[in-house]
Protein backbone atom coordinates (compact mmCIF):
# COMPACT_ATOMS: atom_id res chain seq x y z
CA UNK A 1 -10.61 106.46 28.94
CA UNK A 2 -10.58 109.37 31.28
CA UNK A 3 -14.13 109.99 33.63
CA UNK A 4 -13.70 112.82 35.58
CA UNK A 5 -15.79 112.16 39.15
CA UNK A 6 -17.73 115.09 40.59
CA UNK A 7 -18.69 115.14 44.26
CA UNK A 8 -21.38 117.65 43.54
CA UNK A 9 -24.21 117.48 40.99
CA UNK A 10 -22.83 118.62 37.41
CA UNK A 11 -24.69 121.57 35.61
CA UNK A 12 -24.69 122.96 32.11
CA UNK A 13 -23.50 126.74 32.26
CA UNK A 14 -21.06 126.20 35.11
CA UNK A 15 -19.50 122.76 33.90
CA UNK A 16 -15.81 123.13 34.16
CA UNK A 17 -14.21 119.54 33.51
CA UNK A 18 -11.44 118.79 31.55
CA UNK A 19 -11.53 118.62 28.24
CA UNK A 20 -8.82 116.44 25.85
CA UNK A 21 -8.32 117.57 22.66
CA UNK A 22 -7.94 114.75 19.49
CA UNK A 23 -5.62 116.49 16.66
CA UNK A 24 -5.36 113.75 14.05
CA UNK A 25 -8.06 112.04 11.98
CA UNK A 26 -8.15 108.25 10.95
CA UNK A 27 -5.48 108.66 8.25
CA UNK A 28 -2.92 110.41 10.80
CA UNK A 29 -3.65 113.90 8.67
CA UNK A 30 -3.30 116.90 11.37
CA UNK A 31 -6.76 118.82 12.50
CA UNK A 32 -6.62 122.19 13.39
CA UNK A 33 -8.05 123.49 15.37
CA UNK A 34 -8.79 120.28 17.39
CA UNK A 35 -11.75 118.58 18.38
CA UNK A 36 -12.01 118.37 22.45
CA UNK A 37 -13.97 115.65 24.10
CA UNK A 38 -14.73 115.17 28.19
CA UNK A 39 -16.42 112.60 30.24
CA UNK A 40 -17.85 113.12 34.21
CA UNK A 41 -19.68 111.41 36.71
CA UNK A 42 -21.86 112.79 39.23
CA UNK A 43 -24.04 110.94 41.34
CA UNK A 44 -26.42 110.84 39.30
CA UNK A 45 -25.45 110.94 35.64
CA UNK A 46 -22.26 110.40 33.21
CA UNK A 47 -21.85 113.45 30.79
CA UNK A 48 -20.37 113.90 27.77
CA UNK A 49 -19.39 116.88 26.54
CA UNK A 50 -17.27 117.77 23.07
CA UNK A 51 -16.60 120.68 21.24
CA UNK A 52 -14.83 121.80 17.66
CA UNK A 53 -14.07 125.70 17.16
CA UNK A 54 -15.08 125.69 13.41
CA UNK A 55 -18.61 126.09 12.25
CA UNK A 56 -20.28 122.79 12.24
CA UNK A 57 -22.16 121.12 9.07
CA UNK A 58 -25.52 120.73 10.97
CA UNK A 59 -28.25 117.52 10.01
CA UNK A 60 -30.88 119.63 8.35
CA UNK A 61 -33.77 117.91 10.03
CA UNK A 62 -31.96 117.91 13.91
CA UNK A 63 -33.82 120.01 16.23
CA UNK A 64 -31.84 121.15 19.96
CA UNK A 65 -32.45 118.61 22.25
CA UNK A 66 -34.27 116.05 20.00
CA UNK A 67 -34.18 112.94 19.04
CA UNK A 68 -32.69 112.70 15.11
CA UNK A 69 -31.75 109.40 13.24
CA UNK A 70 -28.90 109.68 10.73
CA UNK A 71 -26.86 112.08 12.66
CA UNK A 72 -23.59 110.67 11.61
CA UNK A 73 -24.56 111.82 7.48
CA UNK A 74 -22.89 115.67 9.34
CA UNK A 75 -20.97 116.71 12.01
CA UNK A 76 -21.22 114.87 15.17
CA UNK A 77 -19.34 114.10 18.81
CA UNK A 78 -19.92 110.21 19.07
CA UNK A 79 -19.13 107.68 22.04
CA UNK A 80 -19.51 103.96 22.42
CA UNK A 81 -19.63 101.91 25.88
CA UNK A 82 -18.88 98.94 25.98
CA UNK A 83 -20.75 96.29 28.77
CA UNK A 84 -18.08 94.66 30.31
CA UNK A 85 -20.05 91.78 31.20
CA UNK A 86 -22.77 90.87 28.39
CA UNK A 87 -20.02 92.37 25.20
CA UNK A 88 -23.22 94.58 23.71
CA UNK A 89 -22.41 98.48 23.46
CA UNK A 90 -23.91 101.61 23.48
CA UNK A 91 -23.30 104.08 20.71
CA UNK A 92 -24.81 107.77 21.21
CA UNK A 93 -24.31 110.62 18.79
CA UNK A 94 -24.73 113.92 19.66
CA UNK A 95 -25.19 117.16 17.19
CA UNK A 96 -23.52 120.67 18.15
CA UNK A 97 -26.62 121.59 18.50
CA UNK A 98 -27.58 119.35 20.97
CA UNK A 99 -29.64 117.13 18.88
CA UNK A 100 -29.18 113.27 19.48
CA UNK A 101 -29.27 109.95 18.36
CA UNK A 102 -28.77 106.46 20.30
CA UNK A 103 -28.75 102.64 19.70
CA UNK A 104 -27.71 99.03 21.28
CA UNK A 105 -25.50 96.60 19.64
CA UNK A 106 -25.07 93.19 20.53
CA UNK A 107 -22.31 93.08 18.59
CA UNK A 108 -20.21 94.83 15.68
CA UNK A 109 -22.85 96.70 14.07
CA UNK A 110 -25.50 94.17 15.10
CA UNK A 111 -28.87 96.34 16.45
CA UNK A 112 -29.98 95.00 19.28
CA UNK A 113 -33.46 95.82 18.29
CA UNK A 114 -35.53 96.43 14.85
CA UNK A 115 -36.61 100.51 14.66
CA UNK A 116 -35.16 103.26 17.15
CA UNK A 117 -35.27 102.92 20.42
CA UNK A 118 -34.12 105.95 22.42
CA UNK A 119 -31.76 105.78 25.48
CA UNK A 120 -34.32 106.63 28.14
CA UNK A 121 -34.01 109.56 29.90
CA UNK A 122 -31.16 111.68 28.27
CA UNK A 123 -30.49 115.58 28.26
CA UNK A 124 -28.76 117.69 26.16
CA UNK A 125 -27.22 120.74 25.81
CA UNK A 126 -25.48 122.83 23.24
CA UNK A 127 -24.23 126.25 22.36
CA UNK A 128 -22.61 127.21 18.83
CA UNK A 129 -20.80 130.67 18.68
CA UNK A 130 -21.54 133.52 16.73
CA UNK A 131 -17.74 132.71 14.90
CA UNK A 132 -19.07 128.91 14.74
CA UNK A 133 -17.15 127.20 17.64
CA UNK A 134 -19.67 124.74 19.17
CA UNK A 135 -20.29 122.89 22.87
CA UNK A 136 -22.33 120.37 23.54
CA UNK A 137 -23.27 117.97 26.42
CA UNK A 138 -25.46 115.16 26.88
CA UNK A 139 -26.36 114.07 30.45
CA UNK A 140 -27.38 109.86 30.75
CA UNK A 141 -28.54 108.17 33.94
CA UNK A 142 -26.14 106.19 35.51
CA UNK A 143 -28.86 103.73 36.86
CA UNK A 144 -29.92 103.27 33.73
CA UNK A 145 -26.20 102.97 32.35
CA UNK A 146 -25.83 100.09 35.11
CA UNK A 147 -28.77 98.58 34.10
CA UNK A 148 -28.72 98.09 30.86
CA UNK A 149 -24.46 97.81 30.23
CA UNK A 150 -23.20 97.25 34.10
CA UNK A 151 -21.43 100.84 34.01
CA UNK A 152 -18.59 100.92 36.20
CA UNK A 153 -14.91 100.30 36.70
CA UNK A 154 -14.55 97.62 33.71
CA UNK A 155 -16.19 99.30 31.61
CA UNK A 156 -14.72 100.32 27.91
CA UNK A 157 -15.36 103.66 26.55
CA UNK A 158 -14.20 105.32 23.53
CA UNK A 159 -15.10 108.89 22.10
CA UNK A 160 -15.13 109.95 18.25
CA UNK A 161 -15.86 112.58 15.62
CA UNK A 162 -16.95 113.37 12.26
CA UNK A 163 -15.85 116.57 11.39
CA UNK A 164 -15.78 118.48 7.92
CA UNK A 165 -19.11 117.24 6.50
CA UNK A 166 -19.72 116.92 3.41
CA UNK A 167 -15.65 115.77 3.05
CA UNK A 168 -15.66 114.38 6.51
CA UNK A 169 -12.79 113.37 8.65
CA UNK A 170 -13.18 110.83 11.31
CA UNK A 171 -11.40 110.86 14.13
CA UNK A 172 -11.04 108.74 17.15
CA UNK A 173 -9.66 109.38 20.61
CA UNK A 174 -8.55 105.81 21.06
CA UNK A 175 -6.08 104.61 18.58
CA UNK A 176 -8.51 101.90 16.64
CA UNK A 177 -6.75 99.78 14.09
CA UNK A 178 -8.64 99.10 10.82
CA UNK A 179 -7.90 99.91 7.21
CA UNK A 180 -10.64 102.24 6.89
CA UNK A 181 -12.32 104.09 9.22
CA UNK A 182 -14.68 102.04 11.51
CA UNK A 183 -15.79 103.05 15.00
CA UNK A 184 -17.60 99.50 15.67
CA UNK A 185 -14.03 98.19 17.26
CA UNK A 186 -15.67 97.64 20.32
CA UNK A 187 -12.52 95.03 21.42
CA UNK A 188 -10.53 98.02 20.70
CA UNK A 189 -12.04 100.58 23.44
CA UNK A 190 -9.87 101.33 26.20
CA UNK A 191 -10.97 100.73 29.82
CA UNK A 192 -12.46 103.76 31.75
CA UNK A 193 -10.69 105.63 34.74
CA UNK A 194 -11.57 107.55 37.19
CA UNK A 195 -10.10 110.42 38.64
CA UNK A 196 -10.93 113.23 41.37
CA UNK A 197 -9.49 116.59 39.91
């Protein structure tokens, strides 16, 4: 998986990374107009940003920049990272409207912990078009990333959507066998790269 590395500190209004677009859901059906994911690094923080230029089916309860439980019940941009070392991952959710949700896994769909326990220290960011095309972009510590999953060059990383709410369409940037769809594949994720643009 792709991480774009930034030699200067990465800002929301004058991002310009590049974006890959994911144009077939689970099944293999066509999406159009495709969902478009990116990852970067600065010194300080990964981002991930995504975007979808159709009007998104928003949680009715998610607030810009909160935190929101049940995300995934609506549209969302989703990643997973996987610690290279310990095998627990990291799946975050994030709304087009910049709401977010987060939790640990120790394993497939094993919590870590009982209740919700936020990432620490996450920003977000989001902007949804008068025609309905959204952006959004969270911003997570890279300390904390290394302290909690050992973020770096063997780490796994995989980003997915659910588009289309209430008939929702999952798709996945990483090609992740199962029968139906399942983004807990955390064997599956491919290994990060990064590159200098």
């Amino acid at each position: 998986m792709n991480i774009e590395v930034s030699d200067k500190p990465l800002r929301w209004g004058s991002l310009d990374l590049s974006l890959f677009g994911v144009d077939q859901d689970w099944d293999g059906n066509k999406v159009e107009p495709q969902a478009a994911f990116g990852f970067a690094v600065d010194q300080d923080y990964l981002w991930f940003v995504a975007a979808h230029q159709k009007t998104p089916a928003l949680h009715p309860d998610a607030q810009p920049g909160a935190f929101q439980t049940e995300l995934w019940k609506y549209d969302v941009a989703e990643f997973f990272l996987l610690d290279p070392e310990s095998g627990r991952y990291l799946e975050f959710n994030l709304a087009p409207n910049g709401a977010w949700w987060s939790a640990e896994f120790s394993a497939p769909r094993i919590r870590t912990e009982i209740g919700e326990h936020p990432f620490p220290e996450v920003a977000t960011y989001a902007e949804i078009a008068d025609d309905g095309s959204w952006m959004a972009a969270a911003a997570l510590t890279i300390s904390q990333l290394r302290k909690r999953f050992h973020f770096g060059a063997e780490s796994r990383l995989n980003a997915c959507f659910i588009i289309n709410s209430p008939e929702q369409q999952f798709l996945s940037a990483a090609k992740l066998n199962a029968p139906e769809p399942d983004f807990h594949l955390p064997d599956q994720f491919p290994k990060v790269h990064f590159f200098h643009v």
